[in-house]
C-alpha atoms as a PDB file:
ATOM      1  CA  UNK A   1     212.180 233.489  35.351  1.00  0.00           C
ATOM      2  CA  UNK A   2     208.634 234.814  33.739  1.00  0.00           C
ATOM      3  CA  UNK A   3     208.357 237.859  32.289  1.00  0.00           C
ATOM      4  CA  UNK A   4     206.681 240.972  32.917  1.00  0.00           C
ATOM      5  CA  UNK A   5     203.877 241.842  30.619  1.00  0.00           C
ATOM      6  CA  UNK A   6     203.659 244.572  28.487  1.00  0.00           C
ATOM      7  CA  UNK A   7     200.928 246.024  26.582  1.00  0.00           C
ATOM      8  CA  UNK A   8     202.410 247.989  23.519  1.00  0.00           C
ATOM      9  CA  UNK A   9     200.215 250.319  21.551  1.00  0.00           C
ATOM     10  CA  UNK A  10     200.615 251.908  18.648  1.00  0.00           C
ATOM     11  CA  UNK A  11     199.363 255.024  16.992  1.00  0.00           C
ATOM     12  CA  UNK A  12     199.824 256.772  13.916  1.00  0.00           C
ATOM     13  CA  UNK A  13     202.947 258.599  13.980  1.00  0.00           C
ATOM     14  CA  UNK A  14     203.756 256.502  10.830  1.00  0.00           C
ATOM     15  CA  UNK A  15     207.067 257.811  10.377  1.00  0.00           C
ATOM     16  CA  UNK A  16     208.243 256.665  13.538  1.00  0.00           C
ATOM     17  CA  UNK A  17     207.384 253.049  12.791  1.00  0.00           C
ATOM     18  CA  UNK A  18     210.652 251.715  11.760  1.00  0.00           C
ATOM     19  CA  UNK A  19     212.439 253.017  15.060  1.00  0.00           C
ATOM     20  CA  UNK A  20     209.330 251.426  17.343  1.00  0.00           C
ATOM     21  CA  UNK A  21     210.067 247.964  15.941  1.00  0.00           C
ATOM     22  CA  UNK A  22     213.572 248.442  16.962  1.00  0.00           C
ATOM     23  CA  UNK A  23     212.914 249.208  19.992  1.00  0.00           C
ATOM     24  CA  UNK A  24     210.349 246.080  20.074  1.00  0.00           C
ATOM     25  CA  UNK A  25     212.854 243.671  19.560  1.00  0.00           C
ATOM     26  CA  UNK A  26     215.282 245.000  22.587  1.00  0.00           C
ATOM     27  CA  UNK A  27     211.713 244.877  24.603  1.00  0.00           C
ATOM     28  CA  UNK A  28     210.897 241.270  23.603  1.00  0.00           C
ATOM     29  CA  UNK A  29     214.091 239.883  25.637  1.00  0.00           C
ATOM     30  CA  UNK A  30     212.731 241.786  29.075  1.00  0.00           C
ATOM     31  CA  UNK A  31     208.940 241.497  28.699  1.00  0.00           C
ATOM     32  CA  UNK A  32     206.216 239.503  27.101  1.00  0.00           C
ATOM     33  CA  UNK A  33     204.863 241.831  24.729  1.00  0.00           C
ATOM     34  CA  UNK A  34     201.323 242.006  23.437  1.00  0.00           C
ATOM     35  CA  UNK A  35     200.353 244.164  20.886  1.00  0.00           C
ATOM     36  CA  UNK A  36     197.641 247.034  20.813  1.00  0.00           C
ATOM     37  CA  UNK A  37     197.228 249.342  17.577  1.00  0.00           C
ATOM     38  CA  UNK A  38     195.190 252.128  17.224  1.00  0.00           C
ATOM     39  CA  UNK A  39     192.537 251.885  13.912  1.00  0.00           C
ATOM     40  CA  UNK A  40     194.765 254.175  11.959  1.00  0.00           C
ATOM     41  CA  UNK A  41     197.961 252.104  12.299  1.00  0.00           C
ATOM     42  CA  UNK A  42     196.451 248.714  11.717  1.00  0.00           C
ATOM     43  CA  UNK A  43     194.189 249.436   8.907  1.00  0.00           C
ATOM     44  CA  UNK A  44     196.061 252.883   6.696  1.00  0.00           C
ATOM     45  CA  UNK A  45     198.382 252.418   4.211  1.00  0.00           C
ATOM     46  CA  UNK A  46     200.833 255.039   3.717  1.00  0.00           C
ATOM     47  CA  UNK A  47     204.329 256.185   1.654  1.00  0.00           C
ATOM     48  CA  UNK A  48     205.885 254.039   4.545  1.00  0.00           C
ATOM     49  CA  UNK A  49     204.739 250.911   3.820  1.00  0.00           C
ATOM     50  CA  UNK A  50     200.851 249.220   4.007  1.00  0.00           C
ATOM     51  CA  UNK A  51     199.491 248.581   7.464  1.00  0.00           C
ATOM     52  CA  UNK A  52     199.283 244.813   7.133  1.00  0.00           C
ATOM     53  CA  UNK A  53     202.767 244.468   6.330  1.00  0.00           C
ATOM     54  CA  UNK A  54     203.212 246.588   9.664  1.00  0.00           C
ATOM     55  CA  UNK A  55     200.980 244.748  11.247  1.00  0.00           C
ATOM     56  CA  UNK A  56     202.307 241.366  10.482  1.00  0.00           C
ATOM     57  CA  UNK A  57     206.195 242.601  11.353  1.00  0.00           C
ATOM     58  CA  UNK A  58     204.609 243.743  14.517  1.00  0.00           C
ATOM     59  CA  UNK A  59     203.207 240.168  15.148  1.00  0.00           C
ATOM     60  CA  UNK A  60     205.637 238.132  14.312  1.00  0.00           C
ATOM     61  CA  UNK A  61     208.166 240.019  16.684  1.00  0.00           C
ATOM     62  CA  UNK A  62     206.068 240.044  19.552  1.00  0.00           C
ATOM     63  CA  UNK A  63     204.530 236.641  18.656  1.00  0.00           C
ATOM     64  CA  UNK A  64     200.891 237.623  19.898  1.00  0.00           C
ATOM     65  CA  UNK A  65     197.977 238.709  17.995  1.00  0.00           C
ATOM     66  CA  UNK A  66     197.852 242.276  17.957  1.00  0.00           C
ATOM     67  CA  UNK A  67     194.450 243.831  19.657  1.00  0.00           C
ATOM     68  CA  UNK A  68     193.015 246.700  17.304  1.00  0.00           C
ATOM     69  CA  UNK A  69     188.968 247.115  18.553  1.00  0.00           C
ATOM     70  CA  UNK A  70     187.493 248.980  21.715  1.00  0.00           C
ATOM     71  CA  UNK A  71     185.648 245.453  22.778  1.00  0.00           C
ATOM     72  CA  UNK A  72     188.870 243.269  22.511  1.00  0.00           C
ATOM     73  CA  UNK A  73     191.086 245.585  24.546  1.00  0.00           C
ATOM     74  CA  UNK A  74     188.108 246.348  26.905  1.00  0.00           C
ATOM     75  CA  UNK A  75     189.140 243.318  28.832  1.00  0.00           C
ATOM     76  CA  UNK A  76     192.655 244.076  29.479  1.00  0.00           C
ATOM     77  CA  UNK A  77     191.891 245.569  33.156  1.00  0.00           C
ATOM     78  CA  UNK A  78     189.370 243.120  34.619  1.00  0.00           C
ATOM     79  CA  UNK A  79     191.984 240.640  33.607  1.00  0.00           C
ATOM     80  CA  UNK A  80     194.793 242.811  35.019  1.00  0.00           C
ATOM     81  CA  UNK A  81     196.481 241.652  32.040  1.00  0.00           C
ATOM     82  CA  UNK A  82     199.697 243.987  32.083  1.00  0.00           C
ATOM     83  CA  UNK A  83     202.471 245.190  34.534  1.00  0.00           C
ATOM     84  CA  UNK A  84     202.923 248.175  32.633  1.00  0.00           C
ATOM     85  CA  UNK A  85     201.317 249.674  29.259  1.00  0.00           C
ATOM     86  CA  UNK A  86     202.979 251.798  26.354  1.00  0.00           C
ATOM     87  CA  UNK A  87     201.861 254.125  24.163  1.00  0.00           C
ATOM     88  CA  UNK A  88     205.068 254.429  21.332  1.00  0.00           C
ATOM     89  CA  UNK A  89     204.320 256.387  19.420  1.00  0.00           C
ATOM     90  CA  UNK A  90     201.656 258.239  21.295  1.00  0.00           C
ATOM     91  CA  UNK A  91     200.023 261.212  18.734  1.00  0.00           C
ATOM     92  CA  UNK A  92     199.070 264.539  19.470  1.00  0.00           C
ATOM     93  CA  UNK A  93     195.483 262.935  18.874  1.00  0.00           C
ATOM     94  CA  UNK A  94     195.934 259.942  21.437  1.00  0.00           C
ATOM     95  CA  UNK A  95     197.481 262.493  24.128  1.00  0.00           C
ATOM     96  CA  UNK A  96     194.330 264.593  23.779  1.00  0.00           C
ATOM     97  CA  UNK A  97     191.792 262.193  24.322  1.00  0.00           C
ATOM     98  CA  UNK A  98     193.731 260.723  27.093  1.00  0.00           C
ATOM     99  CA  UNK A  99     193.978 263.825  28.900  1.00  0.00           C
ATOM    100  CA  UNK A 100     190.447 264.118  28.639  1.00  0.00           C
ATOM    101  CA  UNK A 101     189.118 260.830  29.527  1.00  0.00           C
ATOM    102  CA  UNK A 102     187.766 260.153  25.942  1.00  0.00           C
ATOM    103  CA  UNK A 103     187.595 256.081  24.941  1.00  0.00           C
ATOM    104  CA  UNK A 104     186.903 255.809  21.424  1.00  0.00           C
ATOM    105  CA  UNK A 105     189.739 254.105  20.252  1.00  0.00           C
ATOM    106  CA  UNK A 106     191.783 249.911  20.956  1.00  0.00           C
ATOM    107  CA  UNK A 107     194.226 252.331  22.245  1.00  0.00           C
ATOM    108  CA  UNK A 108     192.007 254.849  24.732  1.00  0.00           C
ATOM    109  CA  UNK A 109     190.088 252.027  25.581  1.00  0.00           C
ATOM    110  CA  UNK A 110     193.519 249.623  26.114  1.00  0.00           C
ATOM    111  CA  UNK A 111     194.738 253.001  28.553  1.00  0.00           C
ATOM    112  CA  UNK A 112     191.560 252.817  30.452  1.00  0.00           C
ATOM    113  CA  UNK A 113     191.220 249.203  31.542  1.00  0.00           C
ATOM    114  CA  UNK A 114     194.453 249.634  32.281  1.00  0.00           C
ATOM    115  CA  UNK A 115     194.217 252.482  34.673  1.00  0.00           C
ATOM    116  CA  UNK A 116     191.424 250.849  36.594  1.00  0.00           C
ATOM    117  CA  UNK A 117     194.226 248.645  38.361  1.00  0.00           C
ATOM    118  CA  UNK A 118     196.585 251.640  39.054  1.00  0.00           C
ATOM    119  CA  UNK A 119     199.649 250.548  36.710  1.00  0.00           C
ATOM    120  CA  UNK A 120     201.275 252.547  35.030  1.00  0.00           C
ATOM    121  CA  UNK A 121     201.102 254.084  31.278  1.00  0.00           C
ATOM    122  CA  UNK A 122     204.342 254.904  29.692  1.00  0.00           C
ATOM    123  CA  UNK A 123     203.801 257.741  26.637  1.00  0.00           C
ATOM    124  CA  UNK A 124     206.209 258.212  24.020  1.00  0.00           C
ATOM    125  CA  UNK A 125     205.198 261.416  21.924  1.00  0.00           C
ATOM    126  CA  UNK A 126     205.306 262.004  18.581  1.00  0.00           C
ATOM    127  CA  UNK A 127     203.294 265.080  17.875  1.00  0.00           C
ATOM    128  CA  UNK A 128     203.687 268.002  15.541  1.00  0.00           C
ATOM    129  CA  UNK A 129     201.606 270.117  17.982  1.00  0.00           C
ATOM    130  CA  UNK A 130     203.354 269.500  21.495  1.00  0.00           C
ATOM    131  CA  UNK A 131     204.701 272.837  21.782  1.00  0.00           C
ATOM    132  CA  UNK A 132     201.004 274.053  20.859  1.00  0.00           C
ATOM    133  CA  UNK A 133     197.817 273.102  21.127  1.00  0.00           C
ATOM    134  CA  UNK A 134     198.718 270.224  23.044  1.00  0.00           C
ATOM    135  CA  UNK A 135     200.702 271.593  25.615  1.00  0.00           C
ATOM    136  CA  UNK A 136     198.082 271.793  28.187  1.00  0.00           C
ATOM    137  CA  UNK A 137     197.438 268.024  27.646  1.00  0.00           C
ATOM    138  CA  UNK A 138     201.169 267.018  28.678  1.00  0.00           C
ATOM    139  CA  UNK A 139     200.636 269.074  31.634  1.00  0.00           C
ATOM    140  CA  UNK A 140     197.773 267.392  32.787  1.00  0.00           C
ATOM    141  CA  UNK A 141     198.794 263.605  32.056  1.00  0.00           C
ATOM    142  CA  UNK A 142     202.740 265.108  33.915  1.00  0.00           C
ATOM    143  CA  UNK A 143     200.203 266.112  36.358  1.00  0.00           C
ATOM    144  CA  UNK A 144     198.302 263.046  36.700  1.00  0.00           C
ATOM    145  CA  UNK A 145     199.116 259.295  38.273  1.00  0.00           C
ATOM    146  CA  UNK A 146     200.359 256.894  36.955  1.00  0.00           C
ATOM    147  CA  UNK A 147     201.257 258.274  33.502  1.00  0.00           C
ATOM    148  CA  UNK A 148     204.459 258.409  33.276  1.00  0.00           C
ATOM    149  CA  UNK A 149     206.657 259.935  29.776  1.00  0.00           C
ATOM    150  CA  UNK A 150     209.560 258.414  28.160  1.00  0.00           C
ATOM    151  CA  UNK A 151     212.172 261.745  27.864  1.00  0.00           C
ATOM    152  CA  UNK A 152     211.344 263.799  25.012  1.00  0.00           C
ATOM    153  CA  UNK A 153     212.672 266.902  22.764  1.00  0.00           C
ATOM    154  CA  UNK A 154     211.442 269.295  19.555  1.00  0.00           C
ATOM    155  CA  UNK A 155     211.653 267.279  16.410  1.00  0.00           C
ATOM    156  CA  UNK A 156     212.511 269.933  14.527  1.00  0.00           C
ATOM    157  CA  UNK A 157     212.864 273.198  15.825  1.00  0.00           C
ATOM    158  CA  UNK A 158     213.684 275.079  12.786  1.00  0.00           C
ATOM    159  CA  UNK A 159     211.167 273.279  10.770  1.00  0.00           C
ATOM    160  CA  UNK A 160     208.764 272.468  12.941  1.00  0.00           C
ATOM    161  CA  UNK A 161     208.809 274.399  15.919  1.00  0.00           C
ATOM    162  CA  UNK A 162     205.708 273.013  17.805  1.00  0.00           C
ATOM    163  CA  UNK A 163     206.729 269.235  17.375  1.00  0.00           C
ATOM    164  CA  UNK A 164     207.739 267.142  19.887  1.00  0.00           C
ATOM    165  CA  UNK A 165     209.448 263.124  19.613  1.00  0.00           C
ATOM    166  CA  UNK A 166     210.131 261.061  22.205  1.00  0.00           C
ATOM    167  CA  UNK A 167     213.364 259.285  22.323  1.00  0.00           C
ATOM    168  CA  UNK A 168     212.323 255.692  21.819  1.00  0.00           C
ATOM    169  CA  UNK A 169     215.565 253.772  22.883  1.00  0.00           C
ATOM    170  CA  UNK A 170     214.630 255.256  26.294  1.00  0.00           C
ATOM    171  CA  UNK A 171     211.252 253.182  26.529  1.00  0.00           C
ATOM    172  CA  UNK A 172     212.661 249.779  28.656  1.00  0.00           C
ATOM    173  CA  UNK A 173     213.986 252.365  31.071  1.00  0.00           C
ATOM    174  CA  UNK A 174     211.147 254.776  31.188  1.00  0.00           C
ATOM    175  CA  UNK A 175     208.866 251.117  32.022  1.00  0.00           C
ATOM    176  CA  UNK A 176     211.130 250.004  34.426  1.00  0.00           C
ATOM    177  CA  UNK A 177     211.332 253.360  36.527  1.00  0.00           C
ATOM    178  CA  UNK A 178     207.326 253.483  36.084  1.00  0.00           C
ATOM    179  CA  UNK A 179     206.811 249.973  37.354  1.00  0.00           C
ATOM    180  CA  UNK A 180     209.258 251.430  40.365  1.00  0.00           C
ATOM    181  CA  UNK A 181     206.324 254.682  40.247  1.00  0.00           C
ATOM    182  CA  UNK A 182     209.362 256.691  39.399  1.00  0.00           C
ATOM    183  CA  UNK A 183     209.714 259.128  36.490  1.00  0.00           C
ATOM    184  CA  UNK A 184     212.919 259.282  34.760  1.00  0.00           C
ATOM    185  CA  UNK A 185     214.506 262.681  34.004  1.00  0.00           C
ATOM    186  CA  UNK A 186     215.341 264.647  32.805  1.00  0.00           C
ATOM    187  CA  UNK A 187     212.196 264.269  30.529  1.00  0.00           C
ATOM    188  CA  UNK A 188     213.185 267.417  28.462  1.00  0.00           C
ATOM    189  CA  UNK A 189     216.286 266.851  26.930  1.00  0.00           C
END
């Protein structure tokens, strides 16, 4: 039986990185997986680890080449190259631009092209603003078609009251029920 395709971008919610390649290799056995990361998770080095090393964990799970410019993910929707497309994690940053329609990044661009053939875009958040400045934003994309969010919660609520974190084990349901144009709930939890 052939697999599904998945696009999976990245962005830079560095800490979360270790529990997105977990989730990866669960996704791997349901879906061929191609890798998309954002410019600040494929090229910034931080106190969790150097973005090639990330990069080439990232590759050798999924076994693709991952796709980290505006013209190589461009192509992704007159290709129609994915069932479904995540965003895990997707930043405050990401969610903003998305909401608005701005392209400037492998990952805006990736959402996009993918858009254009009315699939779906599954967002896992990781954002220390959720609960703030980009609360408007999740309203919109709830608001909008064919984005669809994986169930999410504060982070921290005593120590970061605005910050919101998806739960990432939930991704391979949140895609399935998106392919099905259903969103799972509750999505607060």
């Amino acid at each position: 039986m052939l697999k599904r395709k998945m696009g999976f971008c990245v962005c830079g919610s560095f800490c979360t990185f270790s529990r997105i390649l977990t989730e990866l290799q669960t996704l791997c056995d349901t879906y061929d997986i191609t890798p998309i990361l954002s410019e600040a998770s494929s090229t910034t080095d931080t106190r969790f680890g150097p973005a090639s090393a990330f990069r080439e964990q990232i590759e050798k799970l999924t076994g693709r080449s991952a796709i980290t410019t505006i013209p190589a993910a461009e192509p992704i929707g007159p290709g129609a190259l994915f069932d479904v497309l995540v965003v895990a994690p997707c930043t405050g940053n990401t969610l903003a631009k998305l909401a608005c329609g701005v392209t400037d990044t492998s990952v805006t661009m990736a959402c996009k092209a993918h858009l254009r053939n009315e699939r779906p875009v599954v967002l896992a958040l990781s954002t220390n603003d959720g609960l703030s400045g980009n609360g408007a934003n999740i309203g919109l994309l709830l608001n909008r078609r064919f984005y669809y969010f994986v169930p999410f919660r504060q982070d921290d609520p005593a120590k970061k009251p605005n910050s919101l974190v998806a739960d990432f084990s939930r991704i391979g349901e949140t895609a399935e029920a998106a392919l099905e144009g259903r969103q799972i709930q509750p999505v607060l939890w």
